[in-house]
PDB file of N, CA and C in Angstrom:
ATOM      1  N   UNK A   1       0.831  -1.174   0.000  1.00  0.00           N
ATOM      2  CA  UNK A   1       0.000   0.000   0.000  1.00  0.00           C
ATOM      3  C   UNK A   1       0.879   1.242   0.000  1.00  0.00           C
ATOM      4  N   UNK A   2       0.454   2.271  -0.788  1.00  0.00           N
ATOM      5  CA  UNK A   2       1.286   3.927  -0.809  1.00  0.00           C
ATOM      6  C   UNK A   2       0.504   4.664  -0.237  1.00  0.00           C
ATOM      7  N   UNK A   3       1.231   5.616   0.628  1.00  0.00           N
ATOM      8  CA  UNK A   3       0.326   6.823   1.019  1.00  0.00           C
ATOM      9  C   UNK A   3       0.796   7.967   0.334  1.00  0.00           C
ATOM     10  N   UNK A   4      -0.657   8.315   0.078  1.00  0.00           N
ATOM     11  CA  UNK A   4       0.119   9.963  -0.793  1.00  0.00           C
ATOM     12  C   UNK A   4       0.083   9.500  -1.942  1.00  0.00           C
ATOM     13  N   UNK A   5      -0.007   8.821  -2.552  1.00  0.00           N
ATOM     14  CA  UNK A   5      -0.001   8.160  -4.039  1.00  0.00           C
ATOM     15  C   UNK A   5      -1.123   8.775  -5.176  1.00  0.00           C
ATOM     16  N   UNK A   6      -0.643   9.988  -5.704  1.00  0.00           N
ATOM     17  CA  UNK A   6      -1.533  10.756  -7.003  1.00  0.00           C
ATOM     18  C   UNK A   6      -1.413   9.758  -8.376  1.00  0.00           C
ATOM     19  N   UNK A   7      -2.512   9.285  -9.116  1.00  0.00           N
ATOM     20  CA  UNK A   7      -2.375   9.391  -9.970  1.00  0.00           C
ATOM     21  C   UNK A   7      -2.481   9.958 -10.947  1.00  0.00           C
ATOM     22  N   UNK A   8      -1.394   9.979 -12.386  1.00  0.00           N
ATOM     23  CA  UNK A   8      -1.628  11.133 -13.088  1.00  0.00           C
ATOM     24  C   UNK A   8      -1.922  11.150 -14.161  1.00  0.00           C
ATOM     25  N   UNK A   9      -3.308  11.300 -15.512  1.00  0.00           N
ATOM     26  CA  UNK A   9      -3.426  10.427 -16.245  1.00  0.00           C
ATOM     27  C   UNK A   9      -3.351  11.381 -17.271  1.00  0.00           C
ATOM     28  N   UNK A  10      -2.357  12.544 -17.361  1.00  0.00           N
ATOM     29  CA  UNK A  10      -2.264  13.333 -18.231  1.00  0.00           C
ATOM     30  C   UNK A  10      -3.284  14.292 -18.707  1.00  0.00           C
ATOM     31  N   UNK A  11      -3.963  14.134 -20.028  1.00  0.00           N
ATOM     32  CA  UNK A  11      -5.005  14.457 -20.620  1.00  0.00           C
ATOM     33  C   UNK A  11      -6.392  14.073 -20.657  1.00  0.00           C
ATOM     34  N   UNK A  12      -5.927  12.336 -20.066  1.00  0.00           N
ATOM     35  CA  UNK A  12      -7.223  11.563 -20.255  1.00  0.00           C
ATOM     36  C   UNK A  12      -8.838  12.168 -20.030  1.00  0.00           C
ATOM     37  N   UNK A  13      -9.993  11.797 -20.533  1.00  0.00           N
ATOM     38  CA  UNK A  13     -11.222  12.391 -20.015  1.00  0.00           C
ATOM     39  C   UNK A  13     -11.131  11.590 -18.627  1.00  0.00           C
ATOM     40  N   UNK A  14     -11.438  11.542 -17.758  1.00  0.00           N
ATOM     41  CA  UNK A  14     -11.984  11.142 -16.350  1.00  0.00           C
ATOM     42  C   UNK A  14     -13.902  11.136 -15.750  1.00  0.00           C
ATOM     43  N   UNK A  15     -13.773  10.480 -14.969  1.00  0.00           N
ATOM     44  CA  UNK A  15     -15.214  10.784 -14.379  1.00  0.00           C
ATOM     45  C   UNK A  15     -14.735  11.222 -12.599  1.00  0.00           C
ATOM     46  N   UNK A  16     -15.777  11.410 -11.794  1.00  0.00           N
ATOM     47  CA  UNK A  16     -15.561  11.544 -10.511  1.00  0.00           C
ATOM     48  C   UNK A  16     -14.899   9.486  -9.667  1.00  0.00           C
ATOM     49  N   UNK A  17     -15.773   8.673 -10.929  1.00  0.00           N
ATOM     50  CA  UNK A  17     -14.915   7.710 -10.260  1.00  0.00           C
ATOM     51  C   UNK A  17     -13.313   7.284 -10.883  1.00  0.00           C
ATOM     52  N   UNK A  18     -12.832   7.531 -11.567  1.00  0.00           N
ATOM     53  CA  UNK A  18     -11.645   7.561 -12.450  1.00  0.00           C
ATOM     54  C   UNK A  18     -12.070   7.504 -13.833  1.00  0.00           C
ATOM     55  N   UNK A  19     -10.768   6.756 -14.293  1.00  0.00           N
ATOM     56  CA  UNK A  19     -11.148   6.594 -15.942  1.00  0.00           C
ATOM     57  C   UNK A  19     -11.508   5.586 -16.522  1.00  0.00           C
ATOM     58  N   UNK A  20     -12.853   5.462 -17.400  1.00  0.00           N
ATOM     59  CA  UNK A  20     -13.517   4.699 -18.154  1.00  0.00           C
ATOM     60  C   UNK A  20     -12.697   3.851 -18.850  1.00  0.00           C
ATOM     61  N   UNK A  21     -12.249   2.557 -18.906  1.00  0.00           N
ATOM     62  CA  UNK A  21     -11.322   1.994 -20.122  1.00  0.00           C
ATOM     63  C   UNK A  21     -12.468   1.082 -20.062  1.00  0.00           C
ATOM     64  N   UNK A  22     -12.111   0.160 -21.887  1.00  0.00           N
ATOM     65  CA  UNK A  22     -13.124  -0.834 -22.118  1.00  0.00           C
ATOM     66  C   UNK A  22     -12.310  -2.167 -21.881  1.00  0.00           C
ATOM     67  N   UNK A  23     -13.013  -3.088 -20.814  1.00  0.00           N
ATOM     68  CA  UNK A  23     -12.142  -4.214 -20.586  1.00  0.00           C
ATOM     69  C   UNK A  23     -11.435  -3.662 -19.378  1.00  0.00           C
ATOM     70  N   UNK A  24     -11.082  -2.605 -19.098  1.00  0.00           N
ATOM     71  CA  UNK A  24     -10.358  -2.227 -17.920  1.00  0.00           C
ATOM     72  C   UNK A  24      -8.868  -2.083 -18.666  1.00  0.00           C
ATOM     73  N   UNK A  25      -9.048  -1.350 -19.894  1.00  0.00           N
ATOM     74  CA  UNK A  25      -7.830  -1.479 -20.393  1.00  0.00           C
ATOM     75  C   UNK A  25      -7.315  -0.776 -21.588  1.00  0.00           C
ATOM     76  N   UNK A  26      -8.487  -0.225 -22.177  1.00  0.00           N
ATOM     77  CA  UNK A  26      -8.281   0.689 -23.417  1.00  0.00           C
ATOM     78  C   UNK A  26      -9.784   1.577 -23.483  1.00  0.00           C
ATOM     79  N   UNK A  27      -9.242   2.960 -23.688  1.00  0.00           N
ATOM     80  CA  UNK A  27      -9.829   4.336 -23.527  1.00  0.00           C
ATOM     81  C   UNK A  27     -10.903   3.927 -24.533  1.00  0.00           C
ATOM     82  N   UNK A  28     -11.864   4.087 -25.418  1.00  0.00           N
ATOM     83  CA  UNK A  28     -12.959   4.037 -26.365  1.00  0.00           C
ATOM     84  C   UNK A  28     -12.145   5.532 -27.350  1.00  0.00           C
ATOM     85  N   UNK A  29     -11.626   6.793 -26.811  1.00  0.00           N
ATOM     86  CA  UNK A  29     -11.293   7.811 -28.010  1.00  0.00           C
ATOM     87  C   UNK A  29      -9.717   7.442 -28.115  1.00  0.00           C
ATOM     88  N   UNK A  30      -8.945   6.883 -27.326  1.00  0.00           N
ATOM     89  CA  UNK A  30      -7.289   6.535 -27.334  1.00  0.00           C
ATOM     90  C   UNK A  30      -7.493   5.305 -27.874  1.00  0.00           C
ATOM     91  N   UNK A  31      -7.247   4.243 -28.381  1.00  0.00           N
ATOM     92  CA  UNK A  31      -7.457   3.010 -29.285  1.00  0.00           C
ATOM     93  C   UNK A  31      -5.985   2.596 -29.164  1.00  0.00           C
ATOM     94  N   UNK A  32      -5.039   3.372 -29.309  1.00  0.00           N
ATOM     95  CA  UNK A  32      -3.754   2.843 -29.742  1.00  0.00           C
ATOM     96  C   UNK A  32      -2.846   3.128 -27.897  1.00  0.00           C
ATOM     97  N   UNK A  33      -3.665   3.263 -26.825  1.00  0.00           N
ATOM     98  CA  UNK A  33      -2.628   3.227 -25.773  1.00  0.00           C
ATOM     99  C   UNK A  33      -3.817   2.199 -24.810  1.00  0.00           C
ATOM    100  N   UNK A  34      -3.198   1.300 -24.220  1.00  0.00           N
ATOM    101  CA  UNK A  34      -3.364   0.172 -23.401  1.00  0.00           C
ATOM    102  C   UNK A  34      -2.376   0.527 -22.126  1.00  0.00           C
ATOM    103  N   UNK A  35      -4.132   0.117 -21.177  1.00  0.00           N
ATOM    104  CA  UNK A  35      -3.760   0.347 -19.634  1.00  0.00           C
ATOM    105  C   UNK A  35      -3.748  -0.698 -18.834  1.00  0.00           C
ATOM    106  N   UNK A  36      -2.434  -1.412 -18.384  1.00  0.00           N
ATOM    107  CA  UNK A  36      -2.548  -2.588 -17.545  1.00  0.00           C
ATOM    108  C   UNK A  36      -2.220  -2.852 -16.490  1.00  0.00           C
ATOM    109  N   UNK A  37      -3.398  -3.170 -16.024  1.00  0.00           N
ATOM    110  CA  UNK A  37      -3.496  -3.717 -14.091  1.00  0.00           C
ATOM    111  C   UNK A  37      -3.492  -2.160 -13.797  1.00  0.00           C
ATOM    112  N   UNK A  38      -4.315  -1.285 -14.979  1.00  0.00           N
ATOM    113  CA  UNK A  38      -4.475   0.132 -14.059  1.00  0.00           C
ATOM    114  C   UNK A  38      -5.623  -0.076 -12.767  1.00  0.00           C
ATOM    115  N   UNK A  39      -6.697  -0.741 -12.939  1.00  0.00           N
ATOM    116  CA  UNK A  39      -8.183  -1.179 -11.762  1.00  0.00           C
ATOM    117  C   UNK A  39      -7.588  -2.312 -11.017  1.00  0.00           C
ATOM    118  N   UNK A  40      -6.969  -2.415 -11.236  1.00  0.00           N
ATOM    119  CA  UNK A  40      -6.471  -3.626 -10.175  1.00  0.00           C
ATOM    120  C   UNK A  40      -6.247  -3.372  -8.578  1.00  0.00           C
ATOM    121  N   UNK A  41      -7.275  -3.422  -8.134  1.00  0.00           N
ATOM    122  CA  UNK A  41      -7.097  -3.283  -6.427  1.00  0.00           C
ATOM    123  C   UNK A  41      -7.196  -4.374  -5.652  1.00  0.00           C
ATOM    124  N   UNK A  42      -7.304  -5.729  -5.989  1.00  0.00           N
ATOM    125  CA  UNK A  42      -7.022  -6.421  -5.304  1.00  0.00           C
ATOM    126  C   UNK A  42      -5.756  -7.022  -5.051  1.00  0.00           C
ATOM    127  N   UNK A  43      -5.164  -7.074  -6.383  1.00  0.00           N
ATOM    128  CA  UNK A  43      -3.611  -7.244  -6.345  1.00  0.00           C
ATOM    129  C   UNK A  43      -3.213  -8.829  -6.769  1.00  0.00           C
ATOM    130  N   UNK A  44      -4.194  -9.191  -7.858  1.00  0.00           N
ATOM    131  CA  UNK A  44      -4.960 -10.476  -8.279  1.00  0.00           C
ATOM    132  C   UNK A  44      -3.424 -10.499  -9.210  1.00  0.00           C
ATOM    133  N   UNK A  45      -2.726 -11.453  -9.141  1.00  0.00           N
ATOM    134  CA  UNK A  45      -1.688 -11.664 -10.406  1.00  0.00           C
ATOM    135  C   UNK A  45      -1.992 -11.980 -11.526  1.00  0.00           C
ATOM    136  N   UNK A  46      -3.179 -12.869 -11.462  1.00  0.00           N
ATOM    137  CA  UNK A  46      -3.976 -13.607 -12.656  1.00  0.00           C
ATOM    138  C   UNK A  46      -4.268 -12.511 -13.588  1.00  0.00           C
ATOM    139  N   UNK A  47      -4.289 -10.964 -12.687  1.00  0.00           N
ATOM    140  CA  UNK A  47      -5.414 -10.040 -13.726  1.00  0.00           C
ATOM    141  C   UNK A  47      -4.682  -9.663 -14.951  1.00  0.00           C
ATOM    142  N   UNK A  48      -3.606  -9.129 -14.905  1.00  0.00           N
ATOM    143  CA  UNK A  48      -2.475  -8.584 -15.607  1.00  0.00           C
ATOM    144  C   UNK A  48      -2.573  -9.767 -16.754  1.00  0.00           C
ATOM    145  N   UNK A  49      -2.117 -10.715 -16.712  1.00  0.00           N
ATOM    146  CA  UNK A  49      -2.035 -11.741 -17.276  1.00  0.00           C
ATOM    147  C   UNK A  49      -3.232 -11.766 -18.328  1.00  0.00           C
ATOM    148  N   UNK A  50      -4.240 -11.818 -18.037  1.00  0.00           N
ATOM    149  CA  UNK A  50      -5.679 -12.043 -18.900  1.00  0.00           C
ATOM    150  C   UNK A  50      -5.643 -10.912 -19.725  1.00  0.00           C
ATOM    151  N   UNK A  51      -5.403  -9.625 -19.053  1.00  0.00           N
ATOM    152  CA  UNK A  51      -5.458  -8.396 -19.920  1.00  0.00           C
ATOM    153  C   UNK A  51      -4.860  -8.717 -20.979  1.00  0.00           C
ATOM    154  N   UNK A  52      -3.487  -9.564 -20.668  1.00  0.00           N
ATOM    155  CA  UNK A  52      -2.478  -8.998 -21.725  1.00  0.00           C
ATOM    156  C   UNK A  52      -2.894 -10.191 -22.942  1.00  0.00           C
ATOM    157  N   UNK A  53      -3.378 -11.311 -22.068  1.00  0.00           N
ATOM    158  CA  UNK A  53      -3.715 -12.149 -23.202  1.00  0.00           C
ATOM    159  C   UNK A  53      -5.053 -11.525 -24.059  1.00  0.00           C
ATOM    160  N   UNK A  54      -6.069 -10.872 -23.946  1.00  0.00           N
ATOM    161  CA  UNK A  54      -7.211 -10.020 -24.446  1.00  0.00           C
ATOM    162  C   UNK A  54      -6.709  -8.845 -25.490  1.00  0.00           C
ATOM    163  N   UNK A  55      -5.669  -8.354 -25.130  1.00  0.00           N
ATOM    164  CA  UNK A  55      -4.620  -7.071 -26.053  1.00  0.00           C
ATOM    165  C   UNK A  55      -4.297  -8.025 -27.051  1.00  0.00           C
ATOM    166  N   UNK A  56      -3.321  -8.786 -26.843  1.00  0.00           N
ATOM    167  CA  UNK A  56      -2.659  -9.363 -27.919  1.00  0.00           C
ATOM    168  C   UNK A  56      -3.610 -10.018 -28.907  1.00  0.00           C
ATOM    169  N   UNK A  57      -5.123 -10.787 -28.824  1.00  0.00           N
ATOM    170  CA  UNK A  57      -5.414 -10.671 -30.124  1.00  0.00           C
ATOM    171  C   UNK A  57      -6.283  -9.346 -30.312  1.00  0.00           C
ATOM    172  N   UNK A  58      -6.587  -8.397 -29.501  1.00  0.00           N
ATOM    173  CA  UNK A  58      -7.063  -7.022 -30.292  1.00  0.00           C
ATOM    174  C   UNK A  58      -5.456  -6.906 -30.967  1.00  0.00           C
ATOM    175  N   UNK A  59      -4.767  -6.411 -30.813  1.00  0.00           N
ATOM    176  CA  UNK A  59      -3.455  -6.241 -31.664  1.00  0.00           C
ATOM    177  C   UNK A  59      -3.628  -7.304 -32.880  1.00  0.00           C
ATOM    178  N   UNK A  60      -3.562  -8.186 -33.096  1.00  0.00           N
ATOM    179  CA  UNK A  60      -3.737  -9.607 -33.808  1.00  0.00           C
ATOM    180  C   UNK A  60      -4.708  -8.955 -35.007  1.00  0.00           C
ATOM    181  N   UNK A  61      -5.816  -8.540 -34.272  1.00  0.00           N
ATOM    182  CA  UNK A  61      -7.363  -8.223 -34.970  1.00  0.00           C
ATOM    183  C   UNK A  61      -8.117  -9.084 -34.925  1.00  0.00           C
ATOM    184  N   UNK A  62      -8.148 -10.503 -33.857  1.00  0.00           N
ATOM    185  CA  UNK A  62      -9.048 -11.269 -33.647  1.00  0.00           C
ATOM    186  C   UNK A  62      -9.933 -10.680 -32.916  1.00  0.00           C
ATOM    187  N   UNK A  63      -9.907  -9.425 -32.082  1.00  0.00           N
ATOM    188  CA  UNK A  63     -11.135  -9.437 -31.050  1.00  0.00           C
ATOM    189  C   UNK A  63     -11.043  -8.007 -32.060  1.00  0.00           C
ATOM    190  N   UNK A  64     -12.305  -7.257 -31.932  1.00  0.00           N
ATOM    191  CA  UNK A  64     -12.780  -6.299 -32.091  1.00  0.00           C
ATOM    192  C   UNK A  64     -13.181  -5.480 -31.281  1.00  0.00           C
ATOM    193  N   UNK A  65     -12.944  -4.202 -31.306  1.00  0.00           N
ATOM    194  CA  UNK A  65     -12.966  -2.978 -30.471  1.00  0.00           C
ATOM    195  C   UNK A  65     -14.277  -2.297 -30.720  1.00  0.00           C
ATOM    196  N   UNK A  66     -15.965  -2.501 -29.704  1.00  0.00           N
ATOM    197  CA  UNK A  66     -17.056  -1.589 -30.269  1.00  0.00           C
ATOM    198  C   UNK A  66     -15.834  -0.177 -30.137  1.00  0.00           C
ATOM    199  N   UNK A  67     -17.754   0.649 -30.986  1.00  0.00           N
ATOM    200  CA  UNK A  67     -17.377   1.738 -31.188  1.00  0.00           C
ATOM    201  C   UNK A  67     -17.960   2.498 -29.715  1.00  0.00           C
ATOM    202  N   UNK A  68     -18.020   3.581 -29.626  1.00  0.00           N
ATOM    203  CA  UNK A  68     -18.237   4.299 -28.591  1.00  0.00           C
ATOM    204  C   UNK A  68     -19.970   4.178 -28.565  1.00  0.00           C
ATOM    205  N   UNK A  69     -20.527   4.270 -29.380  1.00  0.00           N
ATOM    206  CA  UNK A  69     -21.504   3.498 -29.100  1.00  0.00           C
ATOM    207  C   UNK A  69     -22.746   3.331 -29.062  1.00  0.00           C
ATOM    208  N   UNK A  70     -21.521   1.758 -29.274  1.00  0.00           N
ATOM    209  CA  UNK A  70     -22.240   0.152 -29.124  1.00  0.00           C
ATOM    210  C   UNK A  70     -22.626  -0.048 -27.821  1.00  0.00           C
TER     211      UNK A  70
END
C-alpha cells in the first residue's frame, strides 16, 4: 500500500470515479494506448495476465474494439 499516491493520467477524459477503459484497459477515443493492471485493487496476479492475453489478439485483430456506441 502507498500513502500519498496521485495518480496522473495526463489528458485523459476522467469521471468523478476515475477513468472509463473498455475491458479495464483501453480508452474508447485513445485506441492505440493500453492500460494494464491500471483497476487492479485487489492485487490479483492472474489479472495482468488475462489483460495482456485479451490485447494481444485485439493487436492480432481477432477481437474487435465496439465503437463508442455500441
Amino acid at each position: 500500500m502507498a500513502t500519498g499516491y496521485e495518480l496522473d493520467l495526463f489528458d485523459f477524459p476522467t469521471t468523478d470515479e476515475g477513468i472509463w477503459l473498455y475491458r479495464n484497459t483501453i480508452h474508447p477515443d485513445f485506441k492505440n494506448v493500453a492500460f494494464m493492471g491500471l483497476s487492479n485493487a485487489n492485487g490479483n496476479p492472474l489479472y495482468q495476465g488475462m489483460q495482456a492475453l485479451w490485447l494481444t489478439k485485439v493487436i492480432r485483430g481477432r477481437v474487435k474494439i465496439p465503437g463508442r456506441d455500441t
